[in-house]
Protein backbone atom coordinates (compact mmCIF):
# COMPACT_ATOMS: atom_id res chain seq x y z
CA UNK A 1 -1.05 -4.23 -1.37
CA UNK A 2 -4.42 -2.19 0.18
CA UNK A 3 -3.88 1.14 1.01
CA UNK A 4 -4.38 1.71 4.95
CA UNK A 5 -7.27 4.60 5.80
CA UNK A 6 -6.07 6.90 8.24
CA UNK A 7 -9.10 7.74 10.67
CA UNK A 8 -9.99 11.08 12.07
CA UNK A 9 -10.32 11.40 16.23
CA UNK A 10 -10.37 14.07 18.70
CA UNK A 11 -7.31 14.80 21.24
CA UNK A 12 -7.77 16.66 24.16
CA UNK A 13 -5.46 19.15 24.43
CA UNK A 14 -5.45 19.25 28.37
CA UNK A 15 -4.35 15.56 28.97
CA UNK A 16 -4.06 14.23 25.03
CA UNK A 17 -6.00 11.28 25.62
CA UNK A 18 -7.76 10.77 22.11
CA UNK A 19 -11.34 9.80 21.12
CA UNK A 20 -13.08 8.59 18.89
CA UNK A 21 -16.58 10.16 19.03
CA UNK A 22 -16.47 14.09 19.43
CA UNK A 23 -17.59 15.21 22.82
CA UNK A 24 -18.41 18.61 24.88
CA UNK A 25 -15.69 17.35 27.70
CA UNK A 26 -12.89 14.55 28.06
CA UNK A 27 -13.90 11.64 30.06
CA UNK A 28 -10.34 11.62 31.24
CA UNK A 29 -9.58 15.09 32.42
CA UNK A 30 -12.77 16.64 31.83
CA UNK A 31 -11.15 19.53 30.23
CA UNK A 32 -13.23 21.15 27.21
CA UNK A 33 -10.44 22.08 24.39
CA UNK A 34 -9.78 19.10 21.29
CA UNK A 35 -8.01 19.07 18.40
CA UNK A 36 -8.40 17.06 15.44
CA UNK A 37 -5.62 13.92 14.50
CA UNK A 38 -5.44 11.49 12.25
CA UNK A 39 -4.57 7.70 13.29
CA UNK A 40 -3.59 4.75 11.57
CA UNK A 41 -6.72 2.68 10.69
CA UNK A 42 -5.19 -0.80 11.60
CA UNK A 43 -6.15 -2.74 14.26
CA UNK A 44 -8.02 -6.29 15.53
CA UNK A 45 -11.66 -7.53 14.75
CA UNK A 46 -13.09 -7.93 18.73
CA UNK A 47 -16.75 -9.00 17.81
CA UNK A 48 -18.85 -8.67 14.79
CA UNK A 49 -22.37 -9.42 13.56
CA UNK A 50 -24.16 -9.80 10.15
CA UNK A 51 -27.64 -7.83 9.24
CA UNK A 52 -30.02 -9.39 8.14
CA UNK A 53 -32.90 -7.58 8.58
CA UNK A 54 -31.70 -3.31 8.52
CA UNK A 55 -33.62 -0.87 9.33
CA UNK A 56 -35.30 0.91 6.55
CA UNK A 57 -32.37 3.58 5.73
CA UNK A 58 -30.07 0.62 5.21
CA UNK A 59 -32.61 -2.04 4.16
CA UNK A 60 -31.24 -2.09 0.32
CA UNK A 61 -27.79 -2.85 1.49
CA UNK A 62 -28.72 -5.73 3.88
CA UNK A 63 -27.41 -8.17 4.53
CA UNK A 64 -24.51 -6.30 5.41
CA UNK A 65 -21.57 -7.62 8.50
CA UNK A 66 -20.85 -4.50 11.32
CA UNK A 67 -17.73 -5.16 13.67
CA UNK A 68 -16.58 -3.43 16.92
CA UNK A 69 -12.43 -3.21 16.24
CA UNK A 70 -9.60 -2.21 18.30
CA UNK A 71 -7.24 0.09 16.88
CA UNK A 72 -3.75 -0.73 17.53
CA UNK A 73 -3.21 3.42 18.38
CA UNK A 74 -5.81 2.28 21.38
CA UNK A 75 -9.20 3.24 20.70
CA UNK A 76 -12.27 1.13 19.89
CA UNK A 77 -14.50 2.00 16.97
CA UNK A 78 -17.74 0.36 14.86
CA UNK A 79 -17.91 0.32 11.53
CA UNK A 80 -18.81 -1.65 8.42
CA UNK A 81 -16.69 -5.09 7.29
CA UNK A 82 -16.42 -5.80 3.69
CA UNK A 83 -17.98 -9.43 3.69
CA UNK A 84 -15.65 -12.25 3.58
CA UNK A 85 -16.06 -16.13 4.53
CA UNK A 86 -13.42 -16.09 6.74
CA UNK A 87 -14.32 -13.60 9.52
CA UNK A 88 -13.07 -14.46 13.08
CA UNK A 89 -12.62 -12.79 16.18
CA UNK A 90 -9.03 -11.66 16.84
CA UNK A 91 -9.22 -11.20 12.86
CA UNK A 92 -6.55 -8.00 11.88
CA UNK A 93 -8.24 -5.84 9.90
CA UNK A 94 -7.34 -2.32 8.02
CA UNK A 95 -9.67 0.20 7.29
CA UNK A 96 -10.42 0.83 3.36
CA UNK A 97 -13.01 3.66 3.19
CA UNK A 98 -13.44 6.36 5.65
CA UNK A 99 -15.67 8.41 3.06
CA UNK A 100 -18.78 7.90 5.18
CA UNK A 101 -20.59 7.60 8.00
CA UNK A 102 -18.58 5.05 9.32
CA UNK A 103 -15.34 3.34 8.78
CA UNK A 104 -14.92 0.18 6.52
CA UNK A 105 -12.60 -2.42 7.54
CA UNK A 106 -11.13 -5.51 5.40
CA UNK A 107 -9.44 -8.27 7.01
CA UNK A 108 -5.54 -7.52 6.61
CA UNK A 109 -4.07 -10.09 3.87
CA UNK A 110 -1.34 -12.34 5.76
C-alpha cells in the first residue's frame, strides 16, 4: 500500500479558512495572521492535461501529464500526475512526493 503525502497550506488564524498558496491577506476575512498545517494529500482528479511541448526549464522531462485536483480537506491544488493509461476525470488520486515545487499525485489503487 502507497504511503499518502501530507501537504503543507496556510490557515488563517482570524477565520481558519485554509489555503493553499501563501498570501499577504485571507480572501475570506481579509485578516493578515496564518499559520502553517498539514492536510491529507487525498483527493479527486477534476481536469488534467499532458505536455508535450514544455517550456525550456522542463523541456527534458516532457512529455509530462499536470492535473488540477480537489482535496477531500476542500482545497484545489495543481501539480504533477505520475503517467498512467488510465487517467480519467473524477479519477481519486493520492499525493506521492511533496519534495518539490509541486505536488505529485498517483491515481489511488481500488
Amino acid at each position: 500500500m502507497l504511503r499518502v503525502s501530507s501537504l503543507t497550506m496556510v490557515k488563517c488564524t482570524r477565520c481558519g479558512r485554509i489555503d493553499a498558496a501563501t498570501r499577504s491577506l485571507c480572501s475570506e476575512c481579509l485578516g493578515n495572521s496564518f499559520e502553517s498545517v498539514e492536510v491529507e494529500g487525498t483527493g479527486k482528479l477534476v481536469n488534467w492535461t499532458t505536455i508535450h511541448r514544455a517550456p525550456t526549464r522542463f523541456r527534458d522531462e516532457a512529455p509530462y501529464q499536470v492535473g488540477v485536483v480537489d482535496l477531500d480537506s476542500g482545497q484545489r491544488v495543481t501539480g504533477r500526475l505520475q503517467p498512467s493509461t488510465q487517467t480519467t476525470i473524477g479519477a481519486r488520486v493520492i499525493a506521492v512526493d511533496v519534495s518539490g515545487p509541486a505536488p505529485v499525485f498517483q491515481l489511488a489503487q481500488t
